[in-house]
C-alpha atoms as a PDB file:
ATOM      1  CA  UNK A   1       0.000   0.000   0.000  1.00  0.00           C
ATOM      2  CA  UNK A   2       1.127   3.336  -0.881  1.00  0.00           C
ATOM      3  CA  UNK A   3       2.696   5.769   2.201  1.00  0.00           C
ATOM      4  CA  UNK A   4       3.506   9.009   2.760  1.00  0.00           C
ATOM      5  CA  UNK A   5       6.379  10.523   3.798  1.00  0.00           C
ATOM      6  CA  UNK A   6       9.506  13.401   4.445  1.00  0.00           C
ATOM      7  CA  UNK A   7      12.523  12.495   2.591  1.00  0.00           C
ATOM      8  CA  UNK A   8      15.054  15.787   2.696  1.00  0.00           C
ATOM      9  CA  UNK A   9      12.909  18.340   1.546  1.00  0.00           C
ATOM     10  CA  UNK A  10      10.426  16.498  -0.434  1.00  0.00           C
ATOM     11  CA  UNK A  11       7.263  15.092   0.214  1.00  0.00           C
ATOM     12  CA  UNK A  12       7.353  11.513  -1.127  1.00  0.00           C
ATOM     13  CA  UNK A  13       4.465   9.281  -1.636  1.00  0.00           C
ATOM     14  CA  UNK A  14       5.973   6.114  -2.158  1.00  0.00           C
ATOM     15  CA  UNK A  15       4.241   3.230  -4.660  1.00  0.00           C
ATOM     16  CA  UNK A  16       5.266  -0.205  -4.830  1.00  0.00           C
ATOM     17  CA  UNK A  17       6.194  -1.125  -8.255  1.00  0.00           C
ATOM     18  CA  UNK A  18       2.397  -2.370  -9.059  1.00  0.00           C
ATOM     19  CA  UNK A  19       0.850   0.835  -7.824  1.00  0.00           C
ATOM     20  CA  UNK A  20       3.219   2.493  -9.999  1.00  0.00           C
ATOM     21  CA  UNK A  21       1.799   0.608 -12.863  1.00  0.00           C
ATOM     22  CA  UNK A  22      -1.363   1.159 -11.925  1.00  0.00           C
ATOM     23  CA  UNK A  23      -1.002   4.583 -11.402  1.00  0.00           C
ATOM     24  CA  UNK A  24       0.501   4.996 -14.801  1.00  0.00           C
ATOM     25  CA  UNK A  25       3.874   6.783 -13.125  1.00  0.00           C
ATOM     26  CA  UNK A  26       7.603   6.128 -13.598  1.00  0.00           C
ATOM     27  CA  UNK A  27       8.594   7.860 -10.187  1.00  0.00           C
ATOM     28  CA  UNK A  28       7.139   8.491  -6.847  1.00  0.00           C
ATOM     29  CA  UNK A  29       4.850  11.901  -6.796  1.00  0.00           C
ATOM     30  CA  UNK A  30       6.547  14.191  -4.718  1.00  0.00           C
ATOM     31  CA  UNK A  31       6.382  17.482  -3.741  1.00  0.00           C
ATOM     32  CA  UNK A  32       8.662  20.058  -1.978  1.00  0.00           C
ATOM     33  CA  UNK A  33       8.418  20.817   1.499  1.00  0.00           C
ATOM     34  CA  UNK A  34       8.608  24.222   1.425  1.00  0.00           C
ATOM     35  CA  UNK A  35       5.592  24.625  -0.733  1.00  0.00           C
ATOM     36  CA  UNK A  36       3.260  22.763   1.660  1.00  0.00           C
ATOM     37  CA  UNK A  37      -0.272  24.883   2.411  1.00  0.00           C
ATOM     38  CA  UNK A  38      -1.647  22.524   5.334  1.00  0.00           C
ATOM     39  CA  UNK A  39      -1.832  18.307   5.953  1.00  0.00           C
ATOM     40  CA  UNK A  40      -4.586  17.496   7.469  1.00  0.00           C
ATOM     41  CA  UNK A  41      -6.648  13.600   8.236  1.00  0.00           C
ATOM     42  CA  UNK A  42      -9.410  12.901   6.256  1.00  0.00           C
ATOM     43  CA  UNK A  43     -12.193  10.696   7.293  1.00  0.00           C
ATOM     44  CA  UNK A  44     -13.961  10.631   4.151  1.00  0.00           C
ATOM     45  CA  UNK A  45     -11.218   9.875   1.175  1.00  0.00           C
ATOM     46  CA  UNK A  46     -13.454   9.465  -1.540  1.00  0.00           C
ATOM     47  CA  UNK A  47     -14.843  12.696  -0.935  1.00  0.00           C
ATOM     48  CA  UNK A  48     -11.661  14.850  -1.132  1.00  0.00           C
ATOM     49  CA  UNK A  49     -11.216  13.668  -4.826  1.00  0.00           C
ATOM     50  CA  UNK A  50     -11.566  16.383  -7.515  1.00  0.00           C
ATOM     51  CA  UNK A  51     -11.218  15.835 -11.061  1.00  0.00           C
ATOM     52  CA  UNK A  52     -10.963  13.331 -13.826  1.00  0.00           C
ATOM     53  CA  UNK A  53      -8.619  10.371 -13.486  1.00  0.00           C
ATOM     54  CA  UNK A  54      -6.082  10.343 -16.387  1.00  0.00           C
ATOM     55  CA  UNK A  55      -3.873   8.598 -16.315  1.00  0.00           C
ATOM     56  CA  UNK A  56      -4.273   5.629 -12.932  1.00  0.00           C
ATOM     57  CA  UNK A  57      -7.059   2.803 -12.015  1.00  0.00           C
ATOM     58  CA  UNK A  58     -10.392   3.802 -10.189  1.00  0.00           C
ATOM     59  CA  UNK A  59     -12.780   1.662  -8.980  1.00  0.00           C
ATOM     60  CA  UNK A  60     -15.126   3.325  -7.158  1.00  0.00           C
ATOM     61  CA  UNK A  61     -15.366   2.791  -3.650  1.00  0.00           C
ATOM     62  CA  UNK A  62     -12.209   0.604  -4.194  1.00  0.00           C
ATOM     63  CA  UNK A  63      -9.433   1.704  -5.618  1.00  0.00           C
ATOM     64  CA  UNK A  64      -8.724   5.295  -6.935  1.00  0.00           C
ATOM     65  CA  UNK A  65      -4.991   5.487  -7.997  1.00  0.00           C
ATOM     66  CA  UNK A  66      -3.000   8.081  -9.919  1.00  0.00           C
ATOM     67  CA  UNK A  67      -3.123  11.436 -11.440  1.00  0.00           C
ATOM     68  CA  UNK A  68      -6.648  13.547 -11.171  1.00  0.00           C
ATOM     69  CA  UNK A  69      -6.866  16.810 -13.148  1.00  0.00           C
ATOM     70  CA  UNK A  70      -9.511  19.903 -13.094  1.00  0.00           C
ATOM     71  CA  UNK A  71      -9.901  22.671 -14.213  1.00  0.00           C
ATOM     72  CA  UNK A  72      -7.646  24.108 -10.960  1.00  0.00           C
ATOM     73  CA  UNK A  73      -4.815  21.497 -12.135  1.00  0.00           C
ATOM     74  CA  UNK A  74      -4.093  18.233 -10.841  1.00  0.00           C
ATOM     75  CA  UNK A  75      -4.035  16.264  -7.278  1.00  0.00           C
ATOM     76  CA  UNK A  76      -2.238  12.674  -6.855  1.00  0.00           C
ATOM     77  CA  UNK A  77      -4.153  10.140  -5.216  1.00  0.00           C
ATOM     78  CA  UNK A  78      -3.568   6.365  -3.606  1.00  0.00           C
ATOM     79  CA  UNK A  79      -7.264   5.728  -2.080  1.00  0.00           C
ATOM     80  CA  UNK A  80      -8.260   2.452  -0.769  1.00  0.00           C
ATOM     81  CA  UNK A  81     -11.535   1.120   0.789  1.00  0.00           C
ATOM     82  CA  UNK A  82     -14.748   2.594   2.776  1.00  0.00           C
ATOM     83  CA  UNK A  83     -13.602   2.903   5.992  1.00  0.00           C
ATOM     84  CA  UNK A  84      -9.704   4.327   6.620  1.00  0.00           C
ATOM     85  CA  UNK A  85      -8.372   7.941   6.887  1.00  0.00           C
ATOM     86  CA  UNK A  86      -6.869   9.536   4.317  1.00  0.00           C
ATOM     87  CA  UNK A  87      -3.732  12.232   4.846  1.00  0.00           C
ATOM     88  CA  UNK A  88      -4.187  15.465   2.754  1.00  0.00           C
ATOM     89  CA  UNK A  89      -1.046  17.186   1.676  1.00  0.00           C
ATOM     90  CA  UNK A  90      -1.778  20.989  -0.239  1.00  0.00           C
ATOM     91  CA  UNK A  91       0.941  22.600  -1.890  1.00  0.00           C
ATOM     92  CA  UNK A  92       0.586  26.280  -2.837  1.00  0.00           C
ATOM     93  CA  UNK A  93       2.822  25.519  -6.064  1.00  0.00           C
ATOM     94  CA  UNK A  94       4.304  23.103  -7.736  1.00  0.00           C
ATOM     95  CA  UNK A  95       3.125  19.797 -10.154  1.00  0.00           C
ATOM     96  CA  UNK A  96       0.329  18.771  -8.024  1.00  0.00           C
ATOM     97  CA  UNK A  97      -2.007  20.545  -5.889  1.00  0.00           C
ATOM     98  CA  UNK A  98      -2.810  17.806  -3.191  1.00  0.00           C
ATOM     99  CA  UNK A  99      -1.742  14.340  -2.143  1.00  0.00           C
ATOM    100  CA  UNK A 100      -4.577  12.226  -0.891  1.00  0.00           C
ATOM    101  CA  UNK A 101      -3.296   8.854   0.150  1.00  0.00           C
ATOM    102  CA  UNK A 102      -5.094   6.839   2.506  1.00  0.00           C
ATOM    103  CA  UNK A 103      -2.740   5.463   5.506  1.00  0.00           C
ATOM    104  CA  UNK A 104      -3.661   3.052   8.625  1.00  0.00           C
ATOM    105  CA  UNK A 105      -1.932   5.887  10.997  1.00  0.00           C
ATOM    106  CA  UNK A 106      -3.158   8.990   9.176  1.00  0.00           C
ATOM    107  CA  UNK A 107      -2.732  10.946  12.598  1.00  0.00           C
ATOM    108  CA  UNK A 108       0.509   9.862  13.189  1.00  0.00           C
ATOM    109  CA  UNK A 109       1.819  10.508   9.762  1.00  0.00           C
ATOM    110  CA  UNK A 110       0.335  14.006   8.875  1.00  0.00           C
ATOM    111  CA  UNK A 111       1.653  15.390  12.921  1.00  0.00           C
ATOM    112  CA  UNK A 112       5.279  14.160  11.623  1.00  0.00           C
ATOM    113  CA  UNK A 113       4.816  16.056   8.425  1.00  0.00           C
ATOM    114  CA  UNK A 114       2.848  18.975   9.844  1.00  0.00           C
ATOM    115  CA  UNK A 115       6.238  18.993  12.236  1.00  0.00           C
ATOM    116  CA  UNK A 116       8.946  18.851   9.243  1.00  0.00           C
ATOM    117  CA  UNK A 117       6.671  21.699   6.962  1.00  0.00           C
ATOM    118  CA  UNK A 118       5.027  23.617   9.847  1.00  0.00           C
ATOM    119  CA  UNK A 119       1.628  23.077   8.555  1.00  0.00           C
ATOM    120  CA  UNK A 120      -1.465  22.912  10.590  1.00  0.00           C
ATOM    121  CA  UNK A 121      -3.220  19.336  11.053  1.00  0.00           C
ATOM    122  CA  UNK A 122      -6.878  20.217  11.477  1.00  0.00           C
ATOM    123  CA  UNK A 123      -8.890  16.647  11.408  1.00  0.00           C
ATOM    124  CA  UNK A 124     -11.777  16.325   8.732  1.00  0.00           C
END
């Protein structure tokens, strides 16, 4: 399952190599630290989606993996499931707008990067 993560000054979310085919990607997505708006937890994933998949796999309700654009730009998203929290990463600039990847310790993980970018972690 994907995760999310600080590595330096990036944001990483790291895909194993069949969510990268999945998500149509050669690389992880990652974004720079310094251009992070707020992370916050998410208790409703599906919800915080915007856009048009292209490229990744959705299933809805089950999967919903890769690259979503709109009309704003485009958001990066690893959602699995009904029922777990989601960590939301904004970024004021850069190639993606959000990260929304669903993570077993969603808490845990967006107060250690809310502690590296000095973003606020309200919960959804």
């Amino acid at each position: 399952m994907a995760t999310i993560a600080v590595d330096g000054d990036w944001i990483v979310v790291r895909l194993s190599v069949l969510e990268r085919l999945g998500a149509l990607v050669r690389s992880d997505p990652r974004g720079r630290v310094e251009d992070v708006r707020e992370v916050r937890v998410s208790d409703t994933p599906w919800k915080e989606l915007r856009g048009l998949r292209a490229p990744g796999t959705g299933l809805p309700g089950a999967v919903m993996l890769g690259t979503l654009r709109f009309s704003g730009g485009r958001d990066f998203a690893a959602v699995y499931g009904k029922s777990k929290k989601a960590v939301v990463v904004e970024f004021e600039r850069g190639r993606y707008g959000r990260f929304v990847v669903t993570c077993a310790r969603g808490d845990e993980v967006a107060a250690t990067i809310a502690a590296v970018t000095g973003g606020s972690t309200p919960h959804n």
